[in-house]
Protein backbone atom coordinates (compact mmCIF):
# COMPACT_ATOMS: atom_id res chain seq x y z
CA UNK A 1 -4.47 -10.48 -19.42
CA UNK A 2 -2.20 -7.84 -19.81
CA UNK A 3 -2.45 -3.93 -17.24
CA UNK A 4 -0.11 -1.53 -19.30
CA UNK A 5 0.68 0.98 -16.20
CA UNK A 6 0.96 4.59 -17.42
CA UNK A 7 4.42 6.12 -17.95
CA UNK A 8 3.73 8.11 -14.45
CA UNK A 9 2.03 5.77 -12.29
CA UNK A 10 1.07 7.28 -8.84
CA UNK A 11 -1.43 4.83 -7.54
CA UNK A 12 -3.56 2.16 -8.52
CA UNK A 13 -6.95 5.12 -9.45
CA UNK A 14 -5.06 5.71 -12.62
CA UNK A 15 -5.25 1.74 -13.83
CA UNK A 16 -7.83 0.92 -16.62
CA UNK A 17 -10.88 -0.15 -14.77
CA UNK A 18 -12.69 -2.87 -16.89
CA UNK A 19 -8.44 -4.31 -16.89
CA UNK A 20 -7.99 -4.56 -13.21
CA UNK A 21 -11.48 -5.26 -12.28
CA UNK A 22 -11.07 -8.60 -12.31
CA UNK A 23 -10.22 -9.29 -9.00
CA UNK A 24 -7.37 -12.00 -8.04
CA UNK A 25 -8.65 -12.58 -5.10
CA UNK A 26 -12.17 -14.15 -5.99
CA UNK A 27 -12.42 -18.06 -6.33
CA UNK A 28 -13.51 -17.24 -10.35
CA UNK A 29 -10.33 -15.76 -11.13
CA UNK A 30 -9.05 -17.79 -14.20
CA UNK A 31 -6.56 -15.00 -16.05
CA UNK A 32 -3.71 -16.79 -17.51
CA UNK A 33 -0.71 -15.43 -18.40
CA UNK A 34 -0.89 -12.27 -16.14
CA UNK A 35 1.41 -9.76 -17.36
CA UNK A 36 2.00 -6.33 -15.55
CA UNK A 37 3.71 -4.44 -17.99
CA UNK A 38 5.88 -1.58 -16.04
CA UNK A 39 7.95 -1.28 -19.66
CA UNK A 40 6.89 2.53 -20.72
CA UNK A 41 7.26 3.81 -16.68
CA UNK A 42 9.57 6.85 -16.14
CA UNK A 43 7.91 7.25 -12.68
CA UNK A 44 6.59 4.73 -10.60
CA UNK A 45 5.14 6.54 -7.53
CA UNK A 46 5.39 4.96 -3.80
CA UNK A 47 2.18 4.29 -3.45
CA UNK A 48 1.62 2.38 -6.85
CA UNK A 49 4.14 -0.08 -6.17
CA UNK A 50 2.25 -1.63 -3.33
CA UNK A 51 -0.32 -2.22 -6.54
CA UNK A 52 2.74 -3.54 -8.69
CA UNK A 53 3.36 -5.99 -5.58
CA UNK A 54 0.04 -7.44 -4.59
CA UNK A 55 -2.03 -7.91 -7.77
CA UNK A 56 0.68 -10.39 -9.36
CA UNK A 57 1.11 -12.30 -6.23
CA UNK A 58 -2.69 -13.00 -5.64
CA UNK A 59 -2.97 -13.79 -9.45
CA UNK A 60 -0.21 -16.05 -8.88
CA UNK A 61 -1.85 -17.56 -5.53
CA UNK A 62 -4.59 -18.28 -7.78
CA UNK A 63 -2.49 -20.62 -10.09
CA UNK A 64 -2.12 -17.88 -12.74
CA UNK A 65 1.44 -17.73 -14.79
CA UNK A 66 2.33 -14.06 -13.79
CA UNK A 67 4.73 -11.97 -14.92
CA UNK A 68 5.97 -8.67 -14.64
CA UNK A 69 7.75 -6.36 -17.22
CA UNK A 70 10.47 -4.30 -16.00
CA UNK A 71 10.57 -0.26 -16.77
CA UNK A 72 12.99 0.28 -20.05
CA UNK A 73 14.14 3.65 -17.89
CA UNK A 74 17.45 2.56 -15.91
CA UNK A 75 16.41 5.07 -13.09
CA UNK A 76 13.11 3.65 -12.32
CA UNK A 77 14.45 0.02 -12.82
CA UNK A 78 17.05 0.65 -10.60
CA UNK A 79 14.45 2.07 -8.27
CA UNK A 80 12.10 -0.76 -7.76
CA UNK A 81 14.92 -2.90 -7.43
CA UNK A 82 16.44 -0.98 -4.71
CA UNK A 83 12.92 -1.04 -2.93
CA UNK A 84 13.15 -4.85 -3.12
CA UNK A 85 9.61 -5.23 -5.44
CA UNK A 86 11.49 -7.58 -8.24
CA UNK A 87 13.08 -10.35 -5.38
CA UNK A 88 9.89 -10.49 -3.52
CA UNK A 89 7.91 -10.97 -6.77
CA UNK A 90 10.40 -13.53 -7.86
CA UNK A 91 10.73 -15.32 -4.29
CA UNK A 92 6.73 -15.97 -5.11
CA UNK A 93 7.46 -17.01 -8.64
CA UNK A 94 6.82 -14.68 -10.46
CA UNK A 95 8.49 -14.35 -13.46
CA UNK A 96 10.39 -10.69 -13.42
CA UNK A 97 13.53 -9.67 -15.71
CA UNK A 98 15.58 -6.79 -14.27
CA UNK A 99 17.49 -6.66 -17.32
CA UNK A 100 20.60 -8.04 -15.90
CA UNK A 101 20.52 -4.35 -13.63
CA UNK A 102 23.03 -4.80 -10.48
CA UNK A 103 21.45 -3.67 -6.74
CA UNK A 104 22.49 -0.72 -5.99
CA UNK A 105 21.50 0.18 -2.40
CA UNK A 106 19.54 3.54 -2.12
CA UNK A 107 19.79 5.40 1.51
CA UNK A 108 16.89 6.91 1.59
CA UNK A 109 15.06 3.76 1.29
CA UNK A 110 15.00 3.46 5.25
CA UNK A 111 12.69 0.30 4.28
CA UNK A 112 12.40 -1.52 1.75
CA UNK A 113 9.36 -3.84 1.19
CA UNK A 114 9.27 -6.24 3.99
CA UNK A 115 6.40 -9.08 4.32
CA UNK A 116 4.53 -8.89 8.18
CA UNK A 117 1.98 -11.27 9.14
CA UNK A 118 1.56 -10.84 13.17
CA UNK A 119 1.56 -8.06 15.57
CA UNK A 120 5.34 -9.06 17.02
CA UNK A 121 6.59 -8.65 13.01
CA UNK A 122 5.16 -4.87 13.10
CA UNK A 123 6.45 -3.93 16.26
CA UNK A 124 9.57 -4.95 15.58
CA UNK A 125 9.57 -3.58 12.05
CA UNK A 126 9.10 -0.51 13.60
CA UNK A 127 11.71 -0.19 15.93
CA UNK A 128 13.99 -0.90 13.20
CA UNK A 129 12.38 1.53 11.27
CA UNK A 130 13.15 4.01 14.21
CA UNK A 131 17.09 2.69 14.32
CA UNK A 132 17.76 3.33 10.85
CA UNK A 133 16.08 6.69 11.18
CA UNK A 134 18.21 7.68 14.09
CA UNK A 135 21.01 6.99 12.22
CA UNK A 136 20.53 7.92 8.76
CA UNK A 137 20.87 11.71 9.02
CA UNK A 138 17.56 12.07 7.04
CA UNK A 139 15.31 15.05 7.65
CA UNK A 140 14.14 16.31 11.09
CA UNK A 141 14.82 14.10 14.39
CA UNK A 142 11.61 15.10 15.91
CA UNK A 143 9.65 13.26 12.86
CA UNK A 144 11.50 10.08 13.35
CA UNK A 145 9.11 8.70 15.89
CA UNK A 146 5.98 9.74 14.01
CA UNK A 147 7.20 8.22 11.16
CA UNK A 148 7.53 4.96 13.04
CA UNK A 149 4.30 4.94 14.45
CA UNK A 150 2.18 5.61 11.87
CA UNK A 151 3.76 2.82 10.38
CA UNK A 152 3.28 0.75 13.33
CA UNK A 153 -0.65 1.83 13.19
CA UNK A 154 -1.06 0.97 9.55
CA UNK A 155 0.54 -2.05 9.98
CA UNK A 156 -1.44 -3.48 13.04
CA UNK A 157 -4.10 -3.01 11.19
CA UNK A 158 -3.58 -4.40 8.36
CA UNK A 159 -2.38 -7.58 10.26
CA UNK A 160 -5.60 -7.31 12.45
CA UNK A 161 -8.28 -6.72 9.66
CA UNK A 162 -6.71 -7.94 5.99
CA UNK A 163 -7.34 -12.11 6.21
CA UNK A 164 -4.71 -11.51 3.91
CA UNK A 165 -3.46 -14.71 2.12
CA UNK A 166 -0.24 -13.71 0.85
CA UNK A 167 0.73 -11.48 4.31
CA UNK A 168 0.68 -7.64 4.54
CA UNK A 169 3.93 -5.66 3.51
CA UNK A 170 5.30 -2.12 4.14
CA UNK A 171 7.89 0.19 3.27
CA UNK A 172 9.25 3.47 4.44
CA UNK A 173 11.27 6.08 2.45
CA UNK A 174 12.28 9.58 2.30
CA UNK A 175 11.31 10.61 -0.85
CA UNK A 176 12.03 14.14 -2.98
CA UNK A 177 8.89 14.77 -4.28
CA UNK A 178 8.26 18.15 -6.72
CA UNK A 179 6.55 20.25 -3.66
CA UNK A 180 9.69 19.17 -1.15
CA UNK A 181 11.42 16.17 1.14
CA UNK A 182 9.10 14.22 2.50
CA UNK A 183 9.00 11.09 4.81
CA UNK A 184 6.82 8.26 3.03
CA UNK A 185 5.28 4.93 4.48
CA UNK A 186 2.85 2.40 2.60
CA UNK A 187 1.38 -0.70 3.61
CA UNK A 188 -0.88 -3.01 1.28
CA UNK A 189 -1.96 -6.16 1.78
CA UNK A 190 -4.33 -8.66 -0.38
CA UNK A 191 -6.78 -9.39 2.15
CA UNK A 192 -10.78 -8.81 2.23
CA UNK A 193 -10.49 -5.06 2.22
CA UNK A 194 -12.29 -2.64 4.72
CA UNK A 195 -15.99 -3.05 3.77
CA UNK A 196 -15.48 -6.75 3.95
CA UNK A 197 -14.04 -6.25 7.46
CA UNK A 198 -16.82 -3.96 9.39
CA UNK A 199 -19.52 -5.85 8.28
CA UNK A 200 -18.45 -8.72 10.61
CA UNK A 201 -20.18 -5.54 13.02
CA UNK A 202 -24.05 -6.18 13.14
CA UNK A 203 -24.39 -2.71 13.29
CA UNK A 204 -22.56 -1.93 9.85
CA UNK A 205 -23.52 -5.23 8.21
CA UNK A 206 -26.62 -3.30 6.26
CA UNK A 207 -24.80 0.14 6.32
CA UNK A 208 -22.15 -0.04 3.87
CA UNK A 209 -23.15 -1.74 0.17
CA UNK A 210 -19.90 0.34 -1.47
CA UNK A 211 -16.40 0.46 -0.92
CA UNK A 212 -15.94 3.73 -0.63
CA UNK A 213 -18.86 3.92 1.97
CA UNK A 214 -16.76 1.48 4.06
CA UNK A 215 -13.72 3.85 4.07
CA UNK A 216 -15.42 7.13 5.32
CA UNK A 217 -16.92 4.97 8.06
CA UNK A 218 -13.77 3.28 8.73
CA UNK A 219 -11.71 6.59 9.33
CA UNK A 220 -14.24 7.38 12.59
CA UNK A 221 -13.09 7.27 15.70
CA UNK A 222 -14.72 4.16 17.55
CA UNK A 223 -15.42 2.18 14.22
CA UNK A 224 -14.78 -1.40 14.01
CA UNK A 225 -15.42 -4.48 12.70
CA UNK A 226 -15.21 -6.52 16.03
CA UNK A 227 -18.00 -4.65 17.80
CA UNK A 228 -16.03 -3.49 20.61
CA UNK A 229 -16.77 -0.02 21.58
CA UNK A 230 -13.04 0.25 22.95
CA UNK A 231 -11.37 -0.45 19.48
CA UNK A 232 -11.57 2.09 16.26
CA UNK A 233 -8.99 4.45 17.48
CA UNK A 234 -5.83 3.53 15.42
CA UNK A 235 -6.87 3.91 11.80
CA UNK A 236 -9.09 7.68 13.29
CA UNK A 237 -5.87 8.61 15.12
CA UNK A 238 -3.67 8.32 12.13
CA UNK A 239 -6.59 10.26 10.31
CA UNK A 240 -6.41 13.09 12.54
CA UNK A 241 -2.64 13.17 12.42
CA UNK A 242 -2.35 13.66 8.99
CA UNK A 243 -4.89 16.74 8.76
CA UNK A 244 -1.60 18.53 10.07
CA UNK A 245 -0.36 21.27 7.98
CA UNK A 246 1.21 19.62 4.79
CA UNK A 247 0.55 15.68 5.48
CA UNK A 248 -1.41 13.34 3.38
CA UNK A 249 -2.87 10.22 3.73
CA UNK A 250 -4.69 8.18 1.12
CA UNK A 251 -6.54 4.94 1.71
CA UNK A 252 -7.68 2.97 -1.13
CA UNK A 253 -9.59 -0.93 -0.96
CA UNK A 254 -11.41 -2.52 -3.55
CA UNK A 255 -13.32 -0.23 -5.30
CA UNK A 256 -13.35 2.51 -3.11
CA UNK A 257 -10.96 5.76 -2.34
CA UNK A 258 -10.12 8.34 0.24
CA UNK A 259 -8.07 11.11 0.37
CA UNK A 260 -7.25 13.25 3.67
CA UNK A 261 -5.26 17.03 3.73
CA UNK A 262 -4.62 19.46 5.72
CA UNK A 263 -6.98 21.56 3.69
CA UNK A 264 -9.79 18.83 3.56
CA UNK A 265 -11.06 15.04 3.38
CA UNK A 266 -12.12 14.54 -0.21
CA UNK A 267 -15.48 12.66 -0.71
CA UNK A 268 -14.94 9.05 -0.76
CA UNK A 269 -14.86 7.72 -4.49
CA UNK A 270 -15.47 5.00 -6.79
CA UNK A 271 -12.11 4.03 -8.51
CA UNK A 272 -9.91 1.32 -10.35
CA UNK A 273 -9.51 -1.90 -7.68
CA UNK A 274 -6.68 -2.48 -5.39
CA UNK A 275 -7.13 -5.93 -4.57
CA UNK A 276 -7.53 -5.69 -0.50
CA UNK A 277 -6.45 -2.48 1.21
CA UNK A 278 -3.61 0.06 0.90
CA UNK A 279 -2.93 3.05 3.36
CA UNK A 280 -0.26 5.63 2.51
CA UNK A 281 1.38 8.25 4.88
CA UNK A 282 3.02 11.27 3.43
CA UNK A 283 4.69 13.72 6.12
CA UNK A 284 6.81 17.05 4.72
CA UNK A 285 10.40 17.08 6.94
């Protein structure tokens, strides 16, 4: 099996979708070799390389030789590496070739990748988060904290919810995109994804039969999966922040994907599968 990622990959919604519908983290998963082939890339978007990250270590979790093939552009080689994606891949072993490519450290990488699997990792994830912003000299002081906690909220819940088997990871980065400077934060994991997770409710066991069903639901306030009426709030509140004037926030699991704007929240949609959940934060400076 072989996903050829297009030469600007922004997320995983722009993968073939009879390629990545097999799903690494069913039982019947027998693909062997997996080969993610990053070789034609001249961009490779923040968001996507959550994608690049957790697909090839599931396949590999399910006894799959998986490999992944590095961009031929420098730049975006030198990028990925700098985010840490080819050394976790490879601690996992997964066969990568960076081309014999030094590390060169990037500063506005604030974090790279970083594995989390408990509620004491994220907290203290974030604080360091908010120590290297406090000290990096990197767009407005005021958004350091916000940027810290929304990562903090994504990634208790992703720790809370996933049932991920390979851990949930994160990053944070300040990022020039082509509208501006913005502050960036991901978190992906490989775990059950979000329709999986609220139908442990009674009361949304019969409610949500699509992905993308799950992920409108999940983005009210007071929805959960555990059935208590004082949980729900973190994955709304971060919602609500990003309808601010010029943040973004995109949620994709399995099958299913959700945009939210200032402007608007785009109708859930059926896309290409991410392989659990990932939820992306994008705030101007």
């Amino acid at each position: 099996m072989r996903v050829v990622v297009p030469s600007n990959f922004r997320n995983a919604s722009e993968l073939p979708a009879q390629t990545v519908a097999r799903d690494p983290r069913e039982r019947t998963f027998r693909e062997s070799p997996v080969e993610i082939d990053l070789r034609g890339c001249e961009f490779v978007r923040p968001a996507a390389v959550l994608w690049c990250l957790v697909y090839p270590l599931l396949a590999k979790q399910r006894g799959s030789n998986a490999c992944v093939w590095v961009p031929s552009n420098t730049g975006t080689c030198i990028y990925l590496m700098s985010l840490g994606l080819f050394d976790l891949l490879r601690t996992e072993g997964v066969e990568v070739d960076s081309r014999g490519i030094p590390h060169r450290r990037d500063p506005q990488i604030v974090l790279p990748l970083t594995r989390f699997r408990s509620q004491t990792d994220v907290e203290g994830i974030a604080n360091e988060v908010l120590d290297r912003l406090s000290t990096s000299g990197l767009g407005a002081a005021n958004l350091h904290p916000l940027v810290s906690e929304a990562f903090a909220e994504l990634g208790l819940n992703a720790v809370e919810h996933s049932e991920s088997p390979i851990g949930s990871f994160g990053f944070v980065q300040f990022y020039q995109f082509a509208e501006g400077q913005r502050f960036v934060c991901g978190v992906g994991d490989g775990g059950i994804g979000i329709r999986a997770s609220l139908s442990k409710n009674p009361e949304f066991a019969n409610r949500i039969p699509y992905d993308w069903v799950a992920i409108e639901l999940a983005v009210r306030e007071r929805v959960s999966g555990t059935g208590d009426r004082t949980r729900g709030i973190g994955l709304y509140g971060i919602a609500e922040d990003m309808r601010r004037p010029g943040r973004h926030l995109i949620i994709h699991s399995g099958l299913g994907s959700l945009a939210i704007t200032e402007q608007m929240e785009t109708e859930a949609r059926r896309t290409s599968l991410f392989p659990g959940t990932l939820a992306y934060a994008s705030i101007p400076t």
